[in-house]
N, C-alpha and C. Protein backbone atom coordinates (compact mmCIF):
# COMPACT_ATOMS: atom_id res chain seq x y z
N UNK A 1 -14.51 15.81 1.03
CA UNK A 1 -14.91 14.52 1.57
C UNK A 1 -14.51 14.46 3.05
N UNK A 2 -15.60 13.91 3.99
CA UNK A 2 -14.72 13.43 5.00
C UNK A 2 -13.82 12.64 5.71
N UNK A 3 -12.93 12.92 6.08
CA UNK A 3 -11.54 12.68 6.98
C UNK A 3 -11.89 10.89 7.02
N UNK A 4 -12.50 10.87 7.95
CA UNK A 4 -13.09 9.53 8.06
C UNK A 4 -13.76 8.56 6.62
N UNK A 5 -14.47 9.38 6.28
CA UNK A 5 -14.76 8.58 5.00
C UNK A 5 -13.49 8.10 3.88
N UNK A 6 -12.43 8.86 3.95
CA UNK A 6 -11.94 9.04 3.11
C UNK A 6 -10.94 7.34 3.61
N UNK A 7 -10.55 7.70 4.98
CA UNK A 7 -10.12 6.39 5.91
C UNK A 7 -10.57 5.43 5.39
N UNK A 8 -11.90 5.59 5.84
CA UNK A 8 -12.72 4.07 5.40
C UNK A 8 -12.22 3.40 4.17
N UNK A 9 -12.29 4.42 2.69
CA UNK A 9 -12.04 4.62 1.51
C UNK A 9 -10.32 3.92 1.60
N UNK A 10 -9.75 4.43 2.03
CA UNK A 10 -8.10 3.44 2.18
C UNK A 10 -7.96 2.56 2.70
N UNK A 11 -9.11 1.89 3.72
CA UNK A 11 -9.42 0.29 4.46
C UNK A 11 -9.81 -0.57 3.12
N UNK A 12 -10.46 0.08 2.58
CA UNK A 12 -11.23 -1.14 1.34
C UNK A 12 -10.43 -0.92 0.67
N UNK A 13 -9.70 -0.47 0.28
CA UNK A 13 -8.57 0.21 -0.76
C UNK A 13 -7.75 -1.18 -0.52
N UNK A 14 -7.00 -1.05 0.53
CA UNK A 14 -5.92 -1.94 1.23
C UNK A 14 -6.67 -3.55 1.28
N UNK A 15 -7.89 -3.58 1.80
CA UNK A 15 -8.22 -5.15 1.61
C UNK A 15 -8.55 -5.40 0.30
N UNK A 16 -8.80 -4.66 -0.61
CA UNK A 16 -8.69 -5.12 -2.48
C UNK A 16 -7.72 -5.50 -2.93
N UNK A 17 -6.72 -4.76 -2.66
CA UNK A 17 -5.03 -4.89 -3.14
C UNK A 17 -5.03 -6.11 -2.17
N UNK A 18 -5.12 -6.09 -1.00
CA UNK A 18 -4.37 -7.09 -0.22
C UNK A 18 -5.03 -8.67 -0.85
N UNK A 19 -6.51 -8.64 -1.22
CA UNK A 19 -6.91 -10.01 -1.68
C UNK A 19 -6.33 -10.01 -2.68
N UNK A 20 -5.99 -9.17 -3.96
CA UNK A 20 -5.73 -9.84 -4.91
C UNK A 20 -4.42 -10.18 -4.66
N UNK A 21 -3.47 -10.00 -4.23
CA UNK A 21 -1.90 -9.72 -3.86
C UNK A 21 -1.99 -11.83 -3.10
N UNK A 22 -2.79 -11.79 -2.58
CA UNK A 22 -2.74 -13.49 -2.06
C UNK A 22 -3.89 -14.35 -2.83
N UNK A 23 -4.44 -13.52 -3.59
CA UNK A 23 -5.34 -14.50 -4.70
C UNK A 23 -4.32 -15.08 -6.10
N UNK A 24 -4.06 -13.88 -6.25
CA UNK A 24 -3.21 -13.54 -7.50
C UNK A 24 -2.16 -12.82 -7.52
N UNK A 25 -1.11 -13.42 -6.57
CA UNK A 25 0.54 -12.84 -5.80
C UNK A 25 1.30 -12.38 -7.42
N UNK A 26 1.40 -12.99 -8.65
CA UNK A 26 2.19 -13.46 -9.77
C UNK A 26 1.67 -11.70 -10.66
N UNK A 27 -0.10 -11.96 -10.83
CA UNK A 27 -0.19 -10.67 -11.41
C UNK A 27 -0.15 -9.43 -10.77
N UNK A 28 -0.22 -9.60 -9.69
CA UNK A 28 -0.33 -8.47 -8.38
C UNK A 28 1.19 -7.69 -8.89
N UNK A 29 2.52 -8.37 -8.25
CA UNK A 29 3.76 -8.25 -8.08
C UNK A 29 3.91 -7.34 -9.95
N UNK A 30 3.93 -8.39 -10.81
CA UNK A 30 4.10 -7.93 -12.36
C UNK A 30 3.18 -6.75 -12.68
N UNK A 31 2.16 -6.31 -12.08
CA UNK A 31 1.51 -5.21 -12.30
C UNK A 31 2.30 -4.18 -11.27
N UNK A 32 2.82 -4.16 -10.33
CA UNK A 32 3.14 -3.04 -9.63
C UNK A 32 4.43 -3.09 -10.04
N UNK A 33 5.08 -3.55 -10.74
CA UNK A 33 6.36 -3.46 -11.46
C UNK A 33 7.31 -4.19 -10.26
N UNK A 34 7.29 -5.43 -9.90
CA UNK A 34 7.97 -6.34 -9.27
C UNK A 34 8.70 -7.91 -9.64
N UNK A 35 7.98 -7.93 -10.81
CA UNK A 35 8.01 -9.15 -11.67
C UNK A 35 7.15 -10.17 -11.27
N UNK A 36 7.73 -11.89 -11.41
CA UNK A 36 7.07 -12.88 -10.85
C UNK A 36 7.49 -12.94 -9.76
N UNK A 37 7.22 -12.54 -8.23
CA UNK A 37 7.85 -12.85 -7.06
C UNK A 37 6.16 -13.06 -6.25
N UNK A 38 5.44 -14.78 -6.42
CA UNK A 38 4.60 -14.98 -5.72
C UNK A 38 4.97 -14.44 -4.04
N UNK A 39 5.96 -15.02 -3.28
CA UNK A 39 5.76 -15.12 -1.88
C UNK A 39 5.67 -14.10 -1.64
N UNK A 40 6.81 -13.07 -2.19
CA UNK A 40 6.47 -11.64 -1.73
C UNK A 40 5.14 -10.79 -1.98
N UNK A 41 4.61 -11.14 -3.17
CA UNK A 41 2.92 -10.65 -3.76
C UNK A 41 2.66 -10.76 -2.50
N UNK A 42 2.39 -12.22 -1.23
CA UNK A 42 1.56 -13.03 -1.00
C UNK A 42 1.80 -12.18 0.83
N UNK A 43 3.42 -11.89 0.69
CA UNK A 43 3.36 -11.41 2.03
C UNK A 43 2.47 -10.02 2.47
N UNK A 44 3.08 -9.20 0.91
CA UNK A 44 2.65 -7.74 1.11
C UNK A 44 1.07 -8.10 1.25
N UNK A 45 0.05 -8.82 0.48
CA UNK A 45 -1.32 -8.95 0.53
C UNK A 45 -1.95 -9.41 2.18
N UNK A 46 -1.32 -9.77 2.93
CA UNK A 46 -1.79 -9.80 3.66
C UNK A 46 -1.25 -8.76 4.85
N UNK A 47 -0.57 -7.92 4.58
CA UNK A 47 0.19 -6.91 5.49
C UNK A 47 -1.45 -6.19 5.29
N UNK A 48 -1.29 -6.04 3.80
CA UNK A 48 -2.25 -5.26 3.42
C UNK A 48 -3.75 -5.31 3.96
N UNK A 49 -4.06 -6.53 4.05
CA UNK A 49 -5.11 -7.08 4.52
C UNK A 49 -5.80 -6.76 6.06
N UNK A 50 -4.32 -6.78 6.83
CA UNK A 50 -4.12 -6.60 8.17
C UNK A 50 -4.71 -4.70 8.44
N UNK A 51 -3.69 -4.27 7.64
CA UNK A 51 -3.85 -2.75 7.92
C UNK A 51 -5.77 -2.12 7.75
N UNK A 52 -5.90 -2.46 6.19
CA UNK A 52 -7.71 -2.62 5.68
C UNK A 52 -8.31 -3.06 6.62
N UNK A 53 -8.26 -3.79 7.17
CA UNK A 53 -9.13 -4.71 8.64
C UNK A 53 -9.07 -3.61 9.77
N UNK A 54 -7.60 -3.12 10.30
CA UNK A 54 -7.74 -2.22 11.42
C UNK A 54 -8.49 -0.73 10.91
N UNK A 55 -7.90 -0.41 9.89
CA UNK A 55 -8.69 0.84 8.86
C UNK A 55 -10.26 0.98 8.81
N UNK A 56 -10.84 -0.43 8.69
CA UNK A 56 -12.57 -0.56 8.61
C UNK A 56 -12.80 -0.65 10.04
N UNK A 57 -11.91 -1.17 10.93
CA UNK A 57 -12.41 -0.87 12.51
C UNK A 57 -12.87 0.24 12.76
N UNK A 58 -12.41 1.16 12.61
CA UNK A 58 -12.61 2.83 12.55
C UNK A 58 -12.28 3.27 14.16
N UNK A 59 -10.82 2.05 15.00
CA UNK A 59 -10.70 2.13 15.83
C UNK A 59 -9.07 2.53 16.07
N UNK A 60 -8.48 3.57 16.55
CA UNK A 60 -7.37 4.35 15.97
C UNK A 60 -6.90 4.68 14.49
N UNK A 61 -7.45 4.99 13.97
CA UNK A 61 -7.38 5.44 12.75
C UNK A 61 -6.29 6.17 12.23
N UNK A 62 -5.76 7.40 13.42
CA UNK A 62 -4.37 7.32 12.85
C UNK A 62 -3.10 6.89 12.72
N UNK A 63 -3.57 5.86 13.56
CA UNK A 63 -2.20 4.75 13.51
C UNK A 63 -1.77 3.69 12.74
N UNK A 64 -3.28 3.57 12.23
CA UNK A 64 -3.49 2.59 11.00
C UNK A 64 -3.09 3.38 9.63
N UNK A 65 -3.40 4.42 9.64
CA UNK A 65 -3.05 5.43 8.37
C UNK A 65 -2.07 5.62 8.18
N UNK A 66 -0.62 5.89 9.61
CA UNK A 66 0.69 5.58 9.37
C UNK A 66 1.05 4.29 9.24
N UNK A 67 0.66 3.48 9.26
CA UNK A 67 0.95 1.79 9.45
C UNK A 67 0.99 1.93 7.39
N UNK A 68 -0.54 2.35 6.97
CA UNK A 68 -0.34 2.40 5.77
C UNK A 68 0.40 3.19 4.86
N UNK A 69 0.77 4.49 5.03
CA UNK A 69 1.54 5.12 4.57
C UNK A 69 3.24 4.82 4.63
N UNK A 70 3.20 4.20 6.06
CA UNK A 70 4.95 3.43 5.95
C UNK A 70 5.17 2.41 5.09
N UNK A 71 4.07 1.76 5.21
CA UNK A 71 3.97 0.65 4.39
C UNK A 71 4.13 0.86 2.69
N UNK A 72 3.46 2.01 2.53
CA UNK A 72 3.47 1.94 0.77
C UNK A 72 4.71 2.47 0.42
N UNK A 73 5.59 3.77 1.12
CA UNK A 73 6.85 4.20 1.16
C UNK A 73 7.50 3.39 1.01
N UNK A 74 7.81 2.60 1.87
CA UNK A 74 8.80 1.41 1.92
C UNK A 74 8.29 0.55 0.27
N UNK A 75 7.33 -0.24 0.00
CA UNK A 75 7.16 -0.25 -1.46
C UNK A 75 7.23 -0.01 -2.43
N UNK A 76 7.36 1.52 -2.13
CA UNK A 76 8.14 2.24 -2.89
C UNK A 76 9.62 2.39 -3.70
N UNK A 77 10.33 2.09 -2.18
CA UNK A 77 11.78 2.13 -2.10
C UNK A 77 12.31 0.27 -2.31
N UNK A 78 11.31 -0.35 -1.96
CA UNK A 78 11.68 -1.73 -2.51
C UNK A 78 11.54 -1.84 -4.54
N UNK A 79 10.58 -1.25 -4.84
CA UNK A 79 10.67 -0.88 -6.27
C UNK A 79 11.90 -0.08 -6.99
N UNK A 80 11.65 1.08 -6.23
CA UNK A 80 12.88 1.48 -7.17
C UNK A 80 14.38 0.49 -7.03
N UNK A 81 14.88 0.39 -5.54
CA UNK A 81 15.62 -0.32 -5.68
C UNK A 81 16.19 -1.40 -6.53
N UNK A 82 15.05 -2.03 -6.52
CA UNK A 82 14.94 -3.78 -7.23
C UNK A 82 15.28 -3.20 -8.77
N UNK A 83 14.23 -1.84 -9.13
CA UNK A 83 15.05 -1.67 -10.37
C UNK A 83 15.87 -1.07 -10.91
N UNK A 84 16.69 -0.01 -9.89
CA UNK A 84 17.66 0.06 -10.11
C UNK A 84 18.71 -0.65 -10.10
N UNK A 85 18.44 -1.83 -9.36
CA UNK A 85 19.34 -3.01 -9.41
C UNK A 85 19.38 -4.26 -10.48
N UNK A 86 18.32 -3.68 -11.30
CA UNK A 86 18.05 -4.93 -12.28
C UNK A 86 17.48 -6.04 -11.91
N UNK A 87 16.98 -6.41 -10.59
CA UNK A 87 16.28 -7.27 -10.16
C UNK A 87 14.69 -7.42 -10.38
N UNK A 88 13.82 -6.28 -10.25
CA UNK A 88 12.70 -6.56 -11.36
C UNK A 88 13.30 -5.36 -12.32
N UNK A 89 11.89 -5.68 -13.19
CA UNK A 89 11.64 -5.51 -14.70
C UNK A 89 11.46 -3.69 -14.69
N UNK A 90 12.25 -3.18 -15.61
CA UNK A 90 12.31 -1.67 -15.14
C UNK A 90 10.90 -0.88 -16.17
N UNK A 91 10.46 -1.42 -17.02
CA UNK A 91 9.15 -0.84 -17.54
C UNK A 91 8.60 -0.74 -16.89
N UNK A 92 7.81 -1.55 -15.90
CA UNK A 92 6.75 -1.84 -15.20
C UNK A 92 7.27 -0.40 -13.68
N UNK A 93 7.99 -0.66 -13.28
CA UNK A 93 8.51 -0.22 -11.69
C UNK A 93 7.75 1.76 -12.21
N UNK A 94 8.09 2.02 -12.98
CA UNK A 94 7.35 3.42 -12.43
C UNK A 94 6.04 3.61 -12.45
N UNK A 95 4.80 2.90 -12.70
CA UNK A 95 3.72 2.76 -12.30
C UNK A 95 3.55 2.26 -10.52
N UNK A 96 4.31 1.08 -10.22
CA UNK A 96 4.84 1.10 -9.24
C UNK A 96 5.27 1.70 -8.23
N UNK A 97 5.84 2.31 -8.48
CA UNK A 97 6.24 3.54 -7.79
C UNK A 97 5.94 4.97 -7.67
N UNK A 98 4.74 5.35 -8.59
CA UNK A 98 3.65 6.41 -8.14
C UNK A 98 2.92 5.84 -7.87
N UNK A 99 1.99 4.53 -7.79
CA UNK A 99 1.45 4.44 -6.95
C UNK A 99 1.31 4.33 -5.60
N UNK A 100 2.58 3.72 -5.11
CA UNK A 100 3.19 3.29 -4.27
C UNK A 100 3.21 5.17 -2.96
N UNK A 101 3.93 5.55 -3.78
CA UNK A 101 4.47 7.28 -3.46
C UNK A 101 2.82 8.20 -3.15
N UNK A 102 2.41 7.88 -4.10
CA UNK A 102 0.69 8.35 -3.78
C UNK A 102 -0.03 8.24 -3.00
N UNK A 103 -0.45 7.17 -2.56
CA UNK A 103 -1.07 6.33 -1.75
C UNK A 103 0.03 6.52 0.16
N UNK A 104 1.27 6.36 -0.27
CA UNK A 104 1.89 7.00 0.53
C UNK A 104 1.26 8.36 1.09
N UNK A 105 1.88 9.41 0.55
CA UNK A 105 1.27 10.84 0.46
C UNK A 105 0.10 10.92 1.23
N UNK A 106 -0.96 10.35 0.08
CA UNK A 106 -2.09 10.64 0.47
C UNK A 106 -2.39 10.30 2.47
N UNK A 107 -2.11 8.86 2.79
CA UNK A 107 -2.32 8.02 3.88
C UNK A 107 -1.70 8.85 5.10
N UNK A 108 -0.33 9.67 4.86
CA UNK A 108 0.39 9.92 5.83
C UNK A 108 -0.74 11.79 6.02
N UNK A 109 -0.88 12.43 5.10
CA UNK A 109 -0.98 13.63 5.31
C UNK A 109 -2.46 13.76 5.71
N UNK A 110 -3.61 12.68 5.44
CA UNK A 110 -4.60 12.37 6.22
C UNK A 110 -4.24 12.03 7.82
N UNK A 111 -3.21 11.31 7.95
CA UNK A 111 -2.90 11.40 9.30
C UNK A 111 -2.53 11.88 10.08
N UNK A 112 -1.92 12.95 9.65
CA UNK A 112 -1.53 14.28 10.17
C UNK A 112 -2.98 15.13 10.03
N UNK A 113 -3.47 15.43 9.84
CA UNK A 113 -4.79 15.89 9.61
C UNK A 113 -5.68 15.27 11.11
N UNK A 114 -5.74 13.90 10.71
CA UNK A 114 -6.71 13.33 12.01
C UNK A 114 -6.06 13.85 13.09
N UNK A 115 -4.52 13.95 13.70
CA UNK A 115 -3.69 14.01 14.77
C UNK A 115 -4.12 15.84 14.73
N UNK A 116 -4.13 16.62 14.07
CA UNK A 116 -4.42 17.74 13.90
C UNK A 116 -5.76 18.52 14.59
N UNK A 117 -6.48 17.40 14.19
CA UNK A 117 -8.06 17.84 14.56
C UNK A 117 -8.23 17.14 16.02
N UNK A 118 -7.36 15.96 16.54
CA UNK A 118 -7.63 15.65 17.65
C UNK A 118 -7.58 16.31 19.18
């Protein structure tokens, strides 16, 4: 696939998650293994939103790709944390946290790639 397409492909990615995350902060959060924590659903959805928006610009692209890849890392590490701390719900957190780690992965090593070819 291409580099770019694939970009594009993590812009719409990020504004899906990001609408439902401020449509629906409660199931958003409890599906990524966070529990009920609306505001936070509500903040990450529009981080998310932000990044998807610069991502569909198709205007620095790899800066937006690290913007997203820091972003899901850190989500990452807010998951495990929370459940290693007993603060959310520990069933849920490792779905959470490969996705989180994935999407990571994926975002950062595309961006190294774009910086590569530039």
């Amino acid at each position: 696939m291409d580099k770019h397409k694939l970009a594009r492909g993590i812009g719409w990615l990020s504004v899906a998650v990001g609408l439902q995350l401020v449509v629906a902060p409660r199931s958003g959060t409890r599906g990524f293994g966070m529990g009920d924590r609306p505001t936070l659903g509500r903040i990450m959805g529009v981080r998310d939103l932000v990044v998807g928006a610069g991502l569909l610009r198709g205007e620095d692209t790899r800066t937006w790709l690290l913007a997203r890849g820091i972003n899901d890392a850190v989500d990452a590490a807010i998951i495990l944390g929370g459940a290693a701390s007993g603060t959310f719900p520990r069933d849920r957190a490792p779905v959470g946290i490969a996705i989180a780690t994935s999407l990571s992965v994926v975002s950062l090593l595309l961006a190294r790639r774009l910086d590569r070819d530039a």
